[in-house]
Protein backbone atom coordinates (compact mmCIF):
# COMPACT_ATOMS: atom_id res chain seq x y z
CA UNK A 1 107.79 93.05 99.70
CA UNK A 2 104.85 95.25 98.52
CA UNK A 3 106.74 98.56 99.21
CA UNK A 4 109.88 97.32 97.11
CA UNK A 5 107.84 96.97 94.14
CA UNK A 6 106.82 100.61 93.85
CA UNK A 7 109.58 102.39 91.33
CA UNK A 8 110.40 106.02 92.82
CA UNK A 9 108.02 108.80 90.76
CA UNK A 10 111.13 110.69 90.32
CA UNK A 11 113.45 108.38 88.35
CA UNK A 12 113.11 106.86 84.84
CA UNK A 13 114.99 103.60 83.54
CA UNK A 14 116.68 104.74 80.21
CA UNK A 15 116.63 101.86 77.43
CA UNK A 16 120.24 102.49 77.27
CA UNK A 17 120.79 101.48 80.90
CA UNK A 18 118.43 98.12 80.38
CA UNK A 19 120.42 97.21 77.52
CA UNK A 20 123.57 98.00 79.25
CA UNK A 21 122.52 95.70 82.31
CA UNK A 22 120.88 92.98 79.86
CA UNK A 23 124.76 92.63 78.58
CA UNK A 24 126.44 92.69 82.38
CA UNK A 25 123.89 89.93 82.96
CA UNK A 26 124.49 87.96 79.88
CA UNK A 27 128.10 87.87 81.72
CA UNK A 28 126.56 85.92 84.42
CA UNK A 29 123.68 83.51 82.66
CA UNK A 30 126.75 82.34 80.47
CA UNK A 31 128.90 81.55 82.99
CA UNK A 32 126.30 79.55 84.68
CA UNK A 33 125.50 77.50 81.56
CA UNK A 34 129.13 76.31 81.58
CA UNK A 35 128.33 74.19 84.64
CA UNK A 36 124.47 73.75 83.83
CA UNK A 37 124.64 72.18 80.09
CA UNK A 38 121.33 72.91 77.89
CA UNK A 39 119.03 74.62 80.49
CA UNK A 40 119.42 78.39 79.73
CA UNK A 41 115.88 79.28 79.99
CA UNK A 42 116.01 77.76 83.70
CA UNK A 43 119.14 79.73 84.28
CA UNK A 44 117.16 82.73 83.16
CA UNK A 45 114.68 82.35 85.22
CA UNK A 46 117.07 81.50 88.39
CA UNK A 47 118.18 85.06 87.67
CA UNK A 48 115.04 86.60 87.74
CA UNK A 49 114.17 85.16 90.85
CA UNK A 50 117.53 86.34 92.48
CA UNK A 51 116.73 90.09 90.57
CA UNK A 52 113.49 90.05 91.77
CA UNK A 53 114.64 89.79 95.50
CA UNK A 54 112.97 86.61 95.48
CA UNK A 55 113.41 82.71 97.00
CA UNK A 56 113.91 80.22 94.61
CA UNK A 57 112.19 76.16 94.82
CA UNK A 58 113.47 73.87 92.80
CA UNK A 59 111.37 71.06 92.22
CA UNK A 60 112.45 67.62 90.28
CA UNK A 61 113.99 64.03 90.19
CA UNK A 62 117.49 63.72 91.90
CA UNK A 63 120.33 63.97 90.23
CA UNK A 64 119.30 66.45 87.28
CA UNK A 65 121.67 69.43 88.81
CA UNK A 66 119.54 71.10 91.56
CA UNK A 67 121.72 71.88 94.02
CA UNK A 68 124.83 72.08 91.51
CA UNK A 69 122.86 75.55 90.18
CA UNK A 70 121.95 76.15 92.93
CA UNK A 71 125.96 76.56 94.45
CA UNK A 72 126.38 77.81 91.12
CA UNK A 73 124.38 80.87 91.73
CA UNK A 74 125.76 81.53 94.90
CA UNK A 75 129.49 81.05 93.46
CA UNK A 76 129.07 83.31 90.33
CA UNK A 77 127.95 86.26 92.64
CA UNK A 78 130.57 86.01 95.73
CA UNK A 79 127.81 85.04 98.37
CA UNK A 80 128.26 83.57 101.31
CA UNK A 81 126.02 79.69 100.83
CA UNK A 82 125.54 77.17 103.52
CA UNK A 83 123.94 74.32 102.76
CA UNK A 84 121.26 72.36 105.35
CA UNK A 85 120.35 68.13 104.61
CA UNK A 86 116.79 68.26 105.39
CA UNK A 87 115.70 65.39 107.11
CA UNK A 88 112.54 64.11 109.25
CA UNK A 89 114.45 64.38 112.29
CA UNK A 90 115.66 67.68 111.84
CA UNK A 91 114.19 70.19 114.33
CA UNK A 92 114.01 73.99 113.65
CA UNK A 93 116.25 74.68 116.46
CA UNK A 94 119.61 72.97 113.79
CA UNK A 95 118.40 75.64 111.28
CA UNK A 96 118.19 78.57 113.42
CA UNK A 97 119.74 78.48 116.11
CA UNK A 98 118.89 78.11 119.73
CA UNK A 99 119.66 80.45 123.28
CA UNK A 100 122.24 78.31 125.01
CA UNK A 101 123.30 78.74 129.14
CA UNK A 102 126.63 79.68 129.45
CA UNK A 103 127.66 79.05 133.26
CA UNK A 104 130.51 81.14 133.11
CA UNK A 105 127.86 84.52 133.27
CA UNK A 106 124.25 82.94 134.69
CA UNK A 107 122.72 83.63 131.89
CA UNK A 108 121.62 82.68 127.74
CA UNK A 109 123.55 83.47 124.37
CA UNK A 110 121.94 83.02 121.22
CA UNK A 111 124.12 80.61 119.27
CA UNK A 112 123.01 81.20 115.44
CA UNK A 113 122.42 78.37 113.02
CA UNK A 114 123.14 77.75 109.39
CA UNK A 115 120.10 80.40 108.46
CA UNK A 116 122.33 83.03 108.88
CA UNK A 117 124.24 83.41 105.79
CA UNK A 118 123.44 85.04 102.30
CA UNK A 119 122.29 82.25 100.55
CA UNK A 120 120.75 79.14 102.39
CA UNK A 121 120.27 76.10 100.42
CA UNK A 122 117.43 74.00 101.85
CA UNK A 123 118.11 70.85 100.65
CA UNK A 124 115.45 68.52 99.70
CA UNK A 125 113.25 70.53 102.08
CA UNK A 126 110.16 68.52 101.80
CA UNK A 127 111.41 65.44 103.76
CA UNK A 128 111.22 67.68 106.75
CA UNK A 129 108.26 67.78 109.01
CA UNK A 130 106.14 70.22 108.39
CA UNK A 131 106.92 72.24 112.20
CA UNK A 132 110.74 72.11 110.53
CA UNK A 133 109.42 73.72 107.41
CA UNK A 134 107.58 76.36 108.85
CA UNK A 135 110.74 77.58 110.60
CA UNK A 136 112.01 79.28 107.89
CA UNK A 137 108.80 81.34 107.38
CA UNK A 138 109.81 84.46 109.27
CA UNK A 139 113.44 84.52 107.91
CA UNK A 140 111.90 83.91 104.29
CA UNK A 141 108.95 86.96 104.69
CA UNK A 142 111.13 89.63 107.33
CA UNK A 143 114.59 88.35 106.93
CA UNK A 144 115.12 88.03 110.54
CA UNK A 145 114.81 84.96 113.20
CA UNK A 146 113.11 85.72 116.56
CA UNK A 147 114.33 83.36 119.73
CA UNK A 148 113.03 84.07 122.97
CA UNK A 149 110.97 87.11 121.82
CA UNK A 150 114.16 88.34 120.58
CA UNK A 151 114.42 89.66 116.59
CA UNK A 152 118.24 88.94 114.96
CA UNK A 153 118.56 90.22 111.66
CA UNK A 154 119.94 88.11 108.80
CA UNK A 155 122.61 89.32 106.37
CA UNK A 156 122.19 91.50 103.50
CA UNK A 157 121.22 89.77 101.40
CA UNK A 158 119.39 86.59 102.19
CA UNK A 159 118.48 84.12 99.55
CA UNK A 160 116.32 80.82 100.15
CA UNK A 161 117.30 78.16 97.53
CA UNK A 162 115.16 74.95 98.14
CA UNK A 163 114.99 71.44 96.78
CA UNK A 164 112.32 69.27 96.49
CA UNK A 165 111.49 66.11 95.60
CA UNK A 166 108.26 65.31 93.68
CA UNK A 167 105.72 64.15 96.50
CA UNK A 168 104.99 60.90 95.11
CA UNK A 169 108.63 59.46 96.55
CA UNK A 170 108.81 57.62 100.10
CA UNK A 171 109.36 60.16 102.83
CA UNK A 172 108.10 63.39 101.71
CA UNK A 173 105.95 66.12 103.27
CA UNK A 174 103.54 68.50 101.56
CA UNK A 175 104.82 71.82 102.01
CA UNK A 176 101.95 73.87 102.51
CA UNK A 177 100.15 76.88 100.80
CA UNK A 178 101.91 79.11 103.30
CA UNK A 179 105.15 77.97 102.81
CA UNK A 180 105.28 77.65 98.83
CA UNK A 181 103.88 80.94 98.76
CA UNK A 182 106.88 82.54 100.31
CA UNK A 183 108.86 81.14 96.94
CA UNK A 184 108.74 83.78 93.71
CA UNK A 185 109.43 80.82 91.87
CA UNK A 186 109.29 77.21 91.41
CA UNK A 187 111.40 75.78 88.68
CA UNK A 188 112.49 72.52 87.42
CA UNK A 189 115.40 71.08 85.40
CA UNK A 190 114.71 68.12 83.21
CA UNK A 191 116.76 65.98 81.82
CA UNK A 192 119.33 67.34 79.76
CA UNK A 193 118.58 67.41 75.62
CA UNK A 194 121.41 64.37 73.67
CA UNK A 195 124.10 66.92 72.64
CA UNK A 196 124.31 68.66 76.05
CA UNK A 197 124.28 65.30 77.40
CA UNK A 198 127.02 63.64 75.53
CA UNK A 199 129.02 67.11 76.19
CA UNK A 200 128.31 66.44 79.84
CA UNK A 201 129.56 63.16 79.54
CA UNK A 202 132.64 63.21 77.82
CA UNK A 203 133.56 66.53 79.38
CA UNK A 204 135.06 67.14 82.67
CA UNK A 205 132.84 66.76 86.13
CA UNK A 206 130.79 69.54 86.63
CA UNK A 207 131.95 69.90 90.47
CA UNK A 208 135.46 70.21 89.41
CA UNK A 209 134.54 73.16 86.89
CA UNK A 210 132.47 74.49 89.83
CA UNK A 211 135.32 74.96 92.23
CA UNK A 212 137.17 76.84 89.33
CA UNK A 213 134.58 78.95 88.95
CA UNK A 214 135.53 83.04 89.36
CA UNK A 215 132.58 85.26 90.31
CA UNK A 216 130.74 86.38 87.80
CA UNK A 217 129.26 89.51 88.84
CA UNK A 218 129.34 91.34 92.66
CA UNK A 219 126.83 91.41 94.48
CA UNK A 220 126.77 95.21 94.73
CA UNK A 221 126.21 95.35 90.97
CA UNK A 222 123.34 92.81 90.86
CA UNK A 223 122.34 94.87 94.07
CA UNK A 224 122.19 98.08 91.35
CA UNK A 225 119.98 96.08 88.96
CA UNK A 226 117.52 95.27 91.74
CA UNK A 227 116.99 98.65 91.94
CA UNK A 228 116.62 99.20 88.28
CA UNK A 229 114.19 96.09 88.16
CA UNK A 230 111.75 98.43 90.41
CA UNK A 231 111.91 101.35 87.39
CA UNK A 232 111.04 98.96 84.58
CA UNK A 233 107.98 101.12 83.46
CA UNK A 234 104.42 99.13 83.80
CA UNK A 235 101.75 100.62 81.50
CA UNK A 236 98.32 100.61 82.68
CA UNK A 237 97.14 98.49 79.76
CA UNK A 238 99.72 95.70 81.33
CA UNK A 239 98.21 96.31 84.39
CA UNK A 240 94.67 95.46 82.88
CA UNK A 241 96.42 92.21 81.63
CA UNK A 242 97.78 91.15 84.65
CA UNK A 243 94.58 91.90 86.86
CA UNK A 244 92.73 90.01 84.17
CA UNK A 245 94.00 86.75 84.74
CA UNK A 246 94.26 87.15 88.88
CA UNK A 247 90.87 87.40 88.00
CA UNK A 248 90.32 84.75 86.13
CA UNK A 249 92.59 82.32 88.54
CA UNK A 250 89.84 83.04 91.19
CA UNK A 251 86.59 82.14 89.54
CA UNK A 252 86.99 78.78 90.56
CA UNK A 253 87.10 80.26 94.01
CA UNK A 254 90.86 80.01 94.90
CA UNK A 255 92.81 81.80 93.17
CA UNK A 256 96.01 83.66 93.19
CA UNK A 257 96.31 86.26 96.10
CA UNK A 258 97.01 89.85 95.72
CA UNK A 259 100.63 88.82 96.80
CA UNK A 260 101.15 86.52 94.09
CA UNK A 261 100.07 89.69 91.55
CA UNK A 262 102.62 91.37 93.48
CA UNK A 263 104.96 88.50 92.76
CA UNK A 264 104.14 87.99 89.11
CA UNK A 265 104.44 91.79 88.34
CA UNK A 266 108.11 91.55 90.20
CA UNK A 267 109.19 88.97 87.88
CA UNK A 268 108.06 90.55 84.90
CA UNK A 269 109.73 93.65 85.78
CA UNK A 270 113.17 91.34 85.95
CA UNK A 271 112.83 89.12 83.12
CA UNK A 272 112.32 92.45 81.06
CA UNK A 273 115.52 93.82 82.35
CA UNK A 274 117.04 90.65 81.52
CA UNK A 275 115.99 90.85 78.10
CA UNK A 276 117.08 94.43 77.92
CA UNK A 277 114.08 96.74 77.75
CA UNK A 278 113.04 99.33 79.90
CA UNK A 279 109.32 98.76 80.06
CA UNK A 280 107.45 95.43 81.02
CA UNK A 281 105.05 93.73 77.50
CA UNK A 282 102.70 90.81 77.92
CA UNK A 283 105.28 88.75 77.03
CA UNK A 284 107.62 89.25 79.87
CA UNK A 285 104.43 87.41 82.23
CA UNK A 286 103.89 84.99 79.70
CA UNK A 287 107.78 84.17 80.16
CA UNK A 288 107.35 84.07 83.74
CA UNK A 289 103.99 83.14 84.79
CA UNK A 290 104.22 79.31 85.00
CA UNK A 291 106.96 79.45 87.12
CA UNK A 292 105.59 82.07 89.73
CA UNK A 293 101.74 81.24 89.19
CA UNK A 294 102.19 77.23 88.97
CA UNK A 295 102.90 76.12 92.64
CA UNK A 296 100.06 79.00 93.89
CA UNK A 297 97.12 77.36 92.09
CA UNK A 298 95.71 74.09 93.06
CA UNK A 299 95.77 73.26 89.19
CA UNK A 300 99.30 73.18 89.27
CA UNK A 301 101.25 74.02 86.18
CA UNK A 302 98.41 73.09 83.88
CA UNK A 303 95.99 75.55 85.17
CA UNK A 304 98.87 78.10 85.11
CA UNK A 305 99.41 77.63 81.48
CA UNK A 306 95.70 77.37 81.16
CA UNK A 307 95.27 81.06 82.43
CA UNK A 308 98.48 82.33 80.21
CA UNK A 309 96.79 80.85 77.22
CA UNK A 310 92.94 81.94 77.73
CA UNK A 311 93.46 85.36 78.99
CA UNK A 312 93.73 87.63 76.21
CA UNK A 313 95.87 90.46 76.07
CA UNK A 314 94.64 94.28 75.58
């Protein structure tokens, strides 16, 4: 991911083009809010994630619309979304796929599983074991899937949505450092506010206005603003900023990794697109850093907002 985060010297993002895709993107964080009442700012950050080239965790109680935005996303861009029930007995072989003898030559095919598609929705993926989890590690980091010493290359693109359920419930694994480290983001709903509540329920059910849904955006043109996310201009003052409070996250001894800068400076880059600017201010990692610093640090979101709030800006 490192290499996709350095902008080409040769090309400049015009504040005309960052306000032009700040508007096409508008087009797609609305039409997501008409199935997800009240939660824009989560929207917003879903779309970072997905700008970012990122995986997405969701983390929360059932029932608050997890994997509703998460089809939603998929939907509104025209992807390709398979969705896997993670369960204790699942094995990583029903995710990825397995070499299967076919008597009719002698020898193995490789039958793929439901990881290859564009966006894989890994449903409540902590009540896995933790060998089931770590399956999708190599898909998630090199978007491919080895079996038998043999790479096969997922589609273009490949998206990781997860669910999770808070740890304290029956039945849940951990996932571990390694694992929630390969997510840009960790996000969670909520309950809805009253008003979009009662509009929720008196209105019609969200699945139906799901399957009416028309894309939103193609995937080629969010593909175009990935590309512009890598020319959002970082000033070396922001830098200073942002290696101030990795440094600060590690003086307690474990900290954020130079990956999770990478990460955080990613995000920036996209929510400042989103908002329609062409270079990346403090506030654009303030908007973001919870959600990409919180699941990194053992201090959880507290520490996160600890760091966002201590660490003063040049």
């Amino acid at each position: 991911m490192s290499s996709d985060l350095i902008p080409p010297t040769n090309l400049t993002l015009t504040t005309a083009d960052a306000l032009t895709s700040a508007q096409r993107l508008k087009v797609l964080t609305t039409a997501l809010s008409q199935i997800i009442l009240g939660k824009e700012k989560v929207i917003k950050l879903a779309v970072t994630c997905l700008l970012a080239r990122g995986h997405l965790l969701f983390e929360d109680q059932p029932g608050v619309g997890k994997t509703l935005l998460s089809q939603a996303l998929a939907q509104s861009l025209g992807l390709q979304f398979r969705r896997v029930q993670f369960t204790s007995d699942l094995l990583p072989a029903d995710i990825l796929g397995a070499s299967i003898y076919q008597r009719e030559t002698g020898g193995f095919s490789f039958h793929p599983g439901p990881v290859f598609t564009q966006v894989l929705l890994a449903d409540e993926i902590n009540r896995a074991t933790p060998k089931t989890q770590s399956a999708l590690l190599e898909a998630m980091e090199e978007g491919k899937v080895s079996c038998d010493g043999v790479p096969h290359p997922l589609p273009v693109p490949f998206f990781v949505i997860a669910t999770q359920n808070p740890s304290s419930q029956i039945g849940t694994f951990m996932l571990p450092e390694s694992q929630l480290d390969r997510f840009l983001m960790r996000l969670a709903l909520g309950a809805p506010d009253r008003v979009s509540e009662r509009e929720m329920l008196q209105g019609r059910d969200r699945r139906e206005l799901l399957r009416e849904m028309p894309t939103a955006m193609a995937w080629s043109e969010l593909e175009q603003m990935q590309k512009l996310v890598r020319l959002v201009h970082v000033s070396p003052a922001l830098l200073d900023y942002l290696q101030d409070l990795l440094a600060a996250s590690r003086r307690q001894g474990h900290g954020l990794s130079p990956r999770a800068g990478l990460a955080l400076l990613a995000a920036a880059r996209a929510w400042a697109l989103l908002e329609g600017r062409a270079m990346v201010l403090p506030e654009d990692i303030q908007a973001v850093g919870t959600s990409v610093m919180g699941h990194r640090l053992i201090g959880d979101v507290d520490e996160a907002e600890r760091l966002l709030t201590e660490t003063v800006i040049p």
